[in-house]
Protein backbone atom coordinates (compact mmCIF):
# COMPACT_ATOMS: atom_id res chain seq x y z
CA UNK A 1 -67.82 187.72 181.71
CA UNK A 2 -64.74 187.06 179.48
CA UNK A 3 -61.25 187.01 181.10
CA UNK A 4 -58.48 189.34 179.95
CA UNK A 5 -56.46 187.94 177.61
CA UNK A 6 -52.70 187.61 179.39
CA UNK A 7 -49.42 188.21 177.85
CA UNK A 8 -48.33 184.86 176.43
CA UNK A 9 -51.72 183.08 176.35
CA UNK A 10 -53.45 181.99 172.88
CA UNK A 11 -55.14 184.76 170.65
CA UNK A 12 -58.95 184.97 171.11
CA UNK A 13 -60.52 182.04 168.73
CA UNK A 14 -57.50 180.18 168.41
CA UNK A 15 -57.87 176.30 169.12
CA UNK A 16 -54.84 174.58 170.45
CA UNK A 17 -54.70 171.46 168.46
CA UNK A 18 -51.18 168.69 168.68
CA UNK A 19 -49.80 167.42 165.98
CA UNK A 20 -46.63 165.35 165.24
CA UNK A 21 -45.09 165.37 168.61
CA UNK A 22 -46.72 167.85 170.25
CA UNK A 23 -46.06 170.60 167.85
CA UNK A 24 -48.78 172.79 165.91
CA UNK A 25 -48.76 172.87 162.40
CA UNK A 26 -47.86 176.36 162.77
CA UNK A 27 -45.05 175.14 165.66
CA UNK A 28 -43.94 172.16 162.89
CA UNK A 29 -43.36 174.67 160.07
CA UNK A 30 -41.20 177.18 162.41
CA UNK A 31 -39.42 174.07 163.58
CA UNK A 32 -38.57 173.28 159.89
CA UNK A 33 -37.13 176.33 159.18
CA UNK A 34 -35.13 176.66 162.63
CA UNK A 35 -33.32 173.05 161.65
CA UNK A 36 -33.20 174.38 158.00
CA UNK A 37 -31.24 177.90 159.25
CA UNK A 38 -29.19 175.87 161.25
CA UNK A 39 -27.94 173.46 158.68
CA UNK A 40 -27.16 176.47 155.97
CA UNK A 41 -26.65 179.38 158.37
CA UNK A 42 -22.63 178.36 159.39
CA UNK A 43 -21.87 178.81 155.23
CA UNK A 44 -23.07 181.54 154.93
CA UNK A 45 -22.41 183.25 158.67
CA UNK A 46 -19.30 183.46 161.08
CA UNK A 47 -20.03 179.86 163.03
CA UNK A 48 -18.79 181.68 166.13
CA UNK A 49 -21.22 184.38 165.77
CA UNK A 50 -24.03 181.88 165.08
CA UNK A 51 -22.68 179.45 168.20
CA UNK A 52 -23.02 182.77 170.28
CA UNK A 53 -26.44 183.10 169.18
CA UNK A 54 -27.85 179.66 169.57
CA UNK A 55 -25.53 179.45 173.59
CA UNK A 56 -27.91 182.96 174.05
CA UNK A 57 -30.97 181.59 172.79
CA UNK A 58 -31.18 178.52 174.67
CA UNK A 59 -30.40 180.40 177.88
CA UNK A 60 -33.39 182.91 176.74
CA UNK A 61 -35.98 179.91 176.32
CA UNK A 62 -34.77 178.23 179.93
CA UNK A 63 -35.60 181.89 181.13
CA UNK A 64 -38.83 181.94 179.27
CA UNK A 65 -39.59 178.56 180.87
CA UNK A 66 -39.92 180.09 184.30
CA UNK A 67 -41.59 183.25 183.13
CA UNK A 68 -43.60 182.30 180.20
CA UNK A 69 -45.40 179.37 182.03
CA UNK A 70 -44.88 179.98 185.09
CA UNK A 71 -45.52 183.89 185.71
CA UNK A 72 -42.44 184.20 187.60
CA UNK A 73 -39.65 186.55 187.00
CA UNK A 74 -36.28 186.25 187.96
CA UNK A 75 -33.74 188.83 187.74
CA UNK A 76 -31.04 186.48 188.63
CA UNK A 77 -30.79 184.46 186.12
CA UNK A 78 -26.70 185.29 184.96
CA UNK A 79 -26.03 183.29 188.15
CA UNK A 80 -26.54 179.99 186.81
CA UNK A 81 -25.69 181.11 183.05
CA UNK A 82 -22.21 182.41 184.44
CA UNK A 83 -21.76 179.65 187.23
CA UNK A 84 -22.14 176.89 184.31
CA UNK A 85 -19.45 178.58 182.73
CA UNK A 86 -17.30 178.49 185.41
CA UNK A 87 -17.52 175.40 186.40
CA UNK A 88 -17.35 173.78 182.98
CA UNK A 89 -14.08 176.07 182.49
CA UNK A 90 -12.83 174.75 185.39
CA UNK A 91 -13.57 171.11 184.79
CA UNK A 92 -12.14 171.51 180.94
CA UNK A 93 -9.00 173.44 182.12
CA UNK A 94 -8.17 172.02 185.36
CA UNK A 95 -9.77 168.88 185.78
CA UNK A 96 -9.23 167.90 182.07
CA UNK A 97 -12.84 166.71 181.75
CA UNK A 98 -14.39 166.00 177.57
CA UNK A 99 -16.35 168.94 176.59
CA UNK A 100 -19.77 166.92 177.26
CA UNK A 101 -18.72 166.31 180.58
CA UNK A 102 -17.89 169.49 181.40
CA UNK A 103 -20.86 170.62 180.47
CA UNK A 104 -22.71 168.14 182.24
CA UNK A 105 -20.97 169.45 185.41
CA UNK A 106 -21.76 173.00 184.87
CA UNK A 107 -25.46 171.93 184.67
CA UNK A 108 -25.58 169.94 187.79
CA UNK A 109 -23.90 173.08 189.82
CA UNK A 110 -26.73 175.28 188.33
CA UNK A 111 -29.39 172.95 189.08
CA UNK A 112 -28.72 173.01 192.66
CA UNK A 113 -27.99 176.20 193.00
CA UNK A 114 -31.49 176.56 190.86
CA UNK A 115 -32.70 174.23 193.92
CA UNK A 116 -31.44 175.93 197.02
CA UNK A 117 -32.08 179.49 195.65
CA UNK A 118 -35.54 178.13 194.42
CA UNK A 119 -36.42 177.01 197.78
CA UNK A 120 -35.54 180.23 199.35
CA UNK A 121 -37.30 182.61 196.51
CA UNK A 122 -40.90 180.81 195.50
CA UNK A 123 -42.49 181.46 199.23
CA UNK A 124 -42.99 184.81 197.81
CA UNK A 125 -44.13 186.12 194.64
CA UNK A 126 -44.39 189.41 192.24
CA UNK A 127 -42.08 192.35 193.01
CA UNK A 128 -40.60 190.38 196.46
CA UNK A 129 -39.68 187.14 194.30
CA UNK A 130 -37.60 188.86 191.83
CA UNK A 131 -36.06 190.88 194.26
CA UNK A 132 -34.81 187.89 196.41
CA UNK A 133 -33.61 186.51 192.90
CA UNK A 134 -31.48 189.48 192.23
CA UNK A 135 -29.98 189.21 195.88
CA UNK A 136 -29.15 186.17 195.68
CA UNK A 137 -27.33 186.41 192.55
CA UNK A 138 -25.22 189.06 193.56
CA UNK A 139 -24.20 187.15 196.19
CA UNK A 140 -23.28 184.46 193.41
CA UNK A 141 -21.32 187.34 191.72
CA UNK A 142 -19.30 188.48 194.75
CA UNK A 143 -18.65 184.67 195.17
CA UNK A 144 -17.11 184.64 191.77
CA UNK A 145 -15.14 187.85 192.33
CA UNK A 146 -13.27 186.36 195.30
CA UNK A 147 -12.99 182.34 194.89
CA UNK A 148 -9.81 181.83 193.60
CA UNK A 149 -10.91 178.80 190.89
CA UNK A 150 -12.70 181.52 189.07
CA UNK A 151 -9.20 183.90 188.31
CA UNK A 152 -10.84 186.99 189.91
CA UNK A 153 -11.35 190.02 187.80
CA UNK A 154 -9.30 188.04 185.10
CA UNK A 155 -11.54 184.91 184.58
CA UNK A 156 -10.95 181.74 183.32
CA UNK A 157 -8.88 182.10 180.31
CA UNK A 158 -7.94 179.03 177.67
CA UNK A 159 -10.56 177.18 178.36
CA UNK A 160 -9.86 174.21 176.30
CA UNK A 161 -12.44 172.73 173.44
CA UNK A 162 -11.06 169.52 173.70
CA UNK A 163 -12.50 166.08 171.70
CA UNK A 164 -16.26 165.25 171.85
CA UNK A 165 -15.83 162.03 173.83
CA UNK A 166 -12.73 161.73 173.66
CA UNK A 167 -12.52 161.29 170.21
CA UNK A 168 -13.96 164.12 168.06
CA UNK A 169 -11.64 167.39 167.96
CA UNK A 170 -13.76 170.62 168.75
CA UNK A 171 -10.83 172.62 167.64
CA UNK A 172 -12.50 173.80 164.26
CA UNK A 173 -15.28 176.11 164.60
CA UNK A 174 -17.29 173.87 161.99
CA UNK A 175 -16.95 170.75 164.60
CA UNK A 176 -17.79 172.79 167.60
CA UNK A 177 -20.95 174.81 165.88
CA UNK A 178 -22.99 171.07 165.25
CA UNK A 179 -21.88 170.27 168.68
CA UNK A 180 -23.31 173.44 170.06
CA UNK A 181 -26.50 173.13 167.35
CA UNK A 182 -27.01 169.75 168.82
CA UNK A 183 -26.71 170.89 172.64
CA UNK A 184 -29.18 173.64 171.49
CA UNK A 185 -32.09 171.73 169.79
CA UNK A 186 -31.63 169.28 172.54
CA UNK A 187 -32.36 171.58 175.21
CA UNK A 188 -34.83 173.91 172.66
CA UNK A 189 -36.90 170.39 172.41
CA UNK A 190 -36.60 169.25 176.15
CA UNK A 191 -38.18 172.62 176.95
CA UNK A 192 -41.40 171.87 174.58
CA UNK A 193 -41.80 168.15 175.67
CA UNK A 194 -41.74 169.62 179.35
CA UNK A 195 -44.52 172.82 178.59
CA UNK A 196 -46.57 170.71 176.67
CA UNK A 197 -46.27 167.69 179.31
CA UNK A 198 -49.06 167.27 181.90
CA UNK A 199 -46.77 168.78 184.18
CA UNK A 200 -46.38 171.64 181.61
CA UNK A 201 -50.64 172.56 181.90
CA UNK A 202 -49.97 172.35 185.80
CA UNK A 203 -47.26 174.96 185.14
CA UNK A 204 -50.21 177.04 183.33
CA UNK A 205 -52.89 176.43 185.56
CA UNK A 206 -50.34 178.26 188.13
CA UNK A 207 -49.48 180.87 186.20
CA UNK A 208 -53.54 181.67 185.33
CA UNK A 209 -54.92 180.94 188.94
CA UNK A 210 -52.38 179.64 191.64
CA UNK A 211 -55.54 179.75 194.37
CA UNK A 212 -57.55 177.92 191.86
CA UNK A 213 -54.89 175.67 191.31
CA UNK A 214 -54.00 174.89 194.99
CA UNK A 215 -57.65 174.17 195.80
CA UNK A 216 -57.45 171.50 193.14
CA UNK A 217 -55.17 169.56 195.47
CA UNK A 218 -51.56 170.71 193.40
CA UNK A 219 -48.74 171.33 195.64
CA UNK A 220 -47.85 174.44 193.66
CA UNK A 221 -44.92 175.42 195.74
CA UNK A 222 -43.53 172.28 194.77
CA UNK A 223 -44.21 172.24 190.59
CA UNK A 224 -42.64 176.01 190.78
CA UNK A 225 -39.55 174.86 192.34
CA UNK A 226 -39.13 171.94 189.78
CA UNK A 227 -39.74 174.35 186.97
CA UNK A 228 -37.04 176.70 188.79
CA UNK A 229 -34.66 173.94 188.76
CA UNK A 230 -34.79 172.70 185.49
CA UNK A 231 -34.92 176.75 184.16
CA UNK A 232 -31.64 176.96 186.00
CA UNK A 233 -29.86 173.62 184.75
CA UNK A 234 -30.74 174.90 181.17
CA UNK A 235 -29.28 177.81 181.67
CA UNK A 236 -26.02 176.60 183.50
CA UNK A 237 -26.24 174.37 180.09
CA UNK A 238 -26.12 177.52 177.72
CA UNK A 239 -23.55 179.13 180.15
CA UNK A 240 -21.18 176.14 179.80
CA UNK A 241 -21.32 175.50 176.18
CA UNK A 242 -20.63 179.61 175.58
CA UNK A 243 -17.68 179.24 177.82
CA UNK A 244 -16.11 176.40 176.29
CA UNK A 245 -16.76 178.06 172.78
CA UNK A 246 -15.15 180.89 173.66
CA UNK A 247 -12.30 179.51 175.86
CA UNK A 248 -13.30 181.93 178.54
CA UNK A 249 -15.25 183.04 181.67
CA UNK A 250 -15.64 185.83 183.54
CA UNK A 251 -17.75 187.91 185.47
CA UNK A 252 -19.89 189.57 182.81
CA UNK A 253 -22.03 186.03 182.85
CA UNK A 254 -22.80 186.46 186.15
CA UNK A 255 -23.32 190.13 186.24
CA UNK A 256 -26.62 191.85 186.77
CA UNK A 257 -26.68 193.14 183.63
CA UNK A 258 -26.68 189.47 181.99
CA UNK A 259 -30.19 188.69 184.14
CA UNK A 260 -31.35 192.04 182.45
CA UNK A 261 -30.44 191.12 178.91
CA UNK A 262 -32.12 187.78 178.97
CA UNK A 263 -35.29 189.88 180.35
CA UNK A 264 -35.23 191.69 177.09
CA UNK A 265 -34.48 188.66 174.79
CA UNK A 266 -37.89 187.56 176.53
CA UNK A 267 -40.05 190.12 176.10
CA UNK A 268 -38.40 191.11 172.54
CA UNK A 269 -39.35 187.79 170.85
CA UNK A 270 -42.49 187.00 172.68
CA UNK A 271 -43.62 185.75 175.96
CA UNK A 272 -44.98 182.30 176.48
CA UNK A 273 -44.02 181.32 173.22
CA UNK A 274 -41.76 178.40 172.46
CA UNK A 275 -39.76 180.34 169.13
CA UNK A 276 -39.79 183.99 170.48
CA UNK A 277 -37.01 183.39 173.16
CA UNK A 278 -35.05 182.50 169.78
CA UNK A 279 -35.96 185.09 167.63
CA UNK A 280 -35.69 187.82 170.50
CA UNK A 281 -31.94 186.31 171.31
CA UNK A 282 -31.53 186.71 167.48
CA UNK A 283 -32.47 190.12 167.59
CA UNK A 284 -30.31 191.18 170.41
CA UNK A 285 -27.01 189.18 169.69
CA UNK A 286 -27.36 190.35 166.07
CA UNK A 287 -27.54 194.27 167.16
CA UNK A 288 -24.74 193.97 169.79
CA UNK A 289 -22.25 192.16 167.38
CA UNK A 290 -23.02 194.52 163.90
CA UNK A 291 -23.34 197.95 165.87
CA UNK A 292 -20.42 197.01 168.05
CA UNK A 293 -18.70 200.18 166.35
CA UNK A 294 -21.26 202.63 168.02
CA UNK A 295 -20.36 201.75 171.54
CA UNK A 296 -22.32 202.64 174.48
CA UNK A 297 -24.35 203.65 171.90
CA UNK A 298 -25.81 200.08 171.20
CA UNK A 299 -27.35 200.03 175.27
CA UNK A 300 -29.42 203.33 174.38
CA UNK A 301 -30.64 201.37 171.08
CA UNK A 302 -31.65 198.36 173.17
CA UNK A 303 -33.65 200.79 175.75
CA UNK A 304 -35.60 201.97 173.24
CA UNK A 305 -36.61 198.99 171.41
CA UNK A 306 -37.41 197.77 175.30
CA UNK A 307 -39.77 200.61 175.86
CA UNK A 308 -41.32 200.15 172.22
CA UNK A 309 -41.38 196.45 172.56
CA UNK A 310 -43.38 197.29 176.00
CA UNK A 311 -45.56 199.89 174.94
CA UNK A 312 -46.55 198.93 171.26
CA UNK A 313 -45.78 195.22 170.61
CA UNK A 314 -46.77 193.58 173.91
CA UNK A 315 -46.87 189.65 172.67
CA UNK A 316 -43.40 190.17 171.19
CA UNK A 317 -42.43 189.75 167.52
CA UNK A 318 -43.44 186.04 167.56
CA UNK A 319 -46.54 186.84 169.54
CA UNK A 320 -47.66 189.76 167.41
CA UNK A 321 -47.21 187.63 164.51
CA UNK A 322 -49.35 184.34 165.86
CA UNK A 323 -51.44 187.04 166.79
CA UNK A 324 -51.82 188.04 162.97
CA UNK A 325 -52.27 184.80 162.08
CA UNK A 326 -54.61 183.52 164.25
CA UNK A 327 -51.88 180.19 165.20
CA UNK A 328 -49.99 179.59 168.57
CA UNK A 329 -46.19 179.83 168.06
């Protein structure tokens, strides 16, 4: 009897076959026109807007890494996108760290928290996992409300760019866009090597049949907390790079609402794809910064593209379109 097909897997007939470095033909071509948009997209678009998009992007494939090939969903995610940022403010402003550095730092403090809240969440699954997720971020945001390196209500304010190594000023938005394309294609490319990894078809074999996968002799517990780890440092990544080019944090990155909005970048652009965390990030960015005018209005927008998104276009926009095309994207 065939199986159902999931949300994320391959269309029905499609053969997954690697080509230069892992990548699909299909995955090469999108890759070529990713670099290509990045390269031409700051002369012809507001580098900060684009350096917003690529910071949200990144943090929406280290999301998809958990969900997409893992199966497990986390609505807690702003805590390590907002914690990066705070600690990479902190380490800019106070500590007077380089920019790399301080990014560096905000990853480590979301990888552990990644690693203790990890440890605590993945002994239960479905409805009770993502509940313990969202608890213990709040927790985080409380945390942030009250520790006094934070700034309270008020944030971290002028956060310093400061010199790539010590030597290259981030001061012009030019500069600091190919740093954050770089931090982003880094991170974009670390996240393929690692799903398409041995350790990556583990990750699948999980999310497919964790019973089937545990009487193989795979310590699943253990692969789901390294993939909850590293989905947390990459986030804590994108968190810290947005705060730095924005010369601010605060408390919307590690509100609630921030775990829900990377949810819909997800689901928008396709899950278990490697390009529809970008695209859906794309999507979402792009609508909040051009209908900024209509106000509350642009939340009710987003709802109903969710609920659309959910009800007609399951795979995404990337997966309908591999879908279309009979290729895996």
């Amino acid at each position: 009897m065939a199986s159902e097909t999931t949300v994320g897997a391959m269309p029905a007939g499609v053969h997954e076959s690697h080509g230069v470095w892992g990548f699909t033909k299909a995955q090469l071509t999108a890759l070529v026109l990713l670099v290509a948009f990045l390269a031409i997209g700051p002369f012809f678009l507001y580098p900060v807007f684009l350096m917003k998009l690529l910071c949200f992007a990144l943090f929406a494939c280290a999301f998809n890494l958990l969900i997409g090939y893992v199966g497990l969903l986390s609505f807690g995610h702003a805590a390590y996108f907002g914690m990066g940022g705070y600690i990479a403010g902190h380490a800019a402003k106070v500590w007077g760290l380089t920019p790399e550095l301080a990014i560096v730092a905000g990853a480590i403090v979301a990888g552990f928290q990644g690693w203790v809240f990890g440890w605590i969440a993945i002994r239960r699954q479905g409805i009770y996992f993502a509940m313990i997720t969202l608890a213990l971020a709040q927790m985080i945001y409380f945390l942030c409300v009250q520790a006094p390196f934070t700034g309270g209500e008020d944030g971290i304010q002028a956060i310093p760019r400061g010199s790539l190594f010590g030597s290259i000023s981030l001061s012009n938005d030019m500069a600091m866009y190919w740093f954050v394309a770089a931090v982003f294609l880094f991170g974009f490319l670390m996240i393929h090597r690692i799903i398409h990894s041995p350790y990556g078809q583990v990750l699948k074999a999980i999310r497919e049949n964790e019973p089937r996968a545990t009487s193989l002799g795979y310590r699943t517990d253990d692969y789901k907390l390294v993939a909850f780890i590293l989905s947390a440092t990459l986030a804590g990544v994108a968190g810290a790079t947005k705060s730095l080019v924005f010369g601010i944090a605060t408390l919307t990155d590690v509100h609630w609402s921030m775990s829900g909005e990377v949810v819909l970048m997800t689901l928008v652009g396709g899950l278990g794809t490697v390009f529809g965390p970008v695209v859906g990030a794309a999507v979402i960015v792009t609508m909040q910064n051009y209908l900024a005018e209509m106000g509350a209005w642009v939340t009710v927008i987003q709802g109903g593209i969710f609920v659309t998104v959910v009800l007609a276009f399951r795979r995404g926009i990337v997966g309908e379109i591999a879908n279309v095309f009979r290729v895996k994207l």
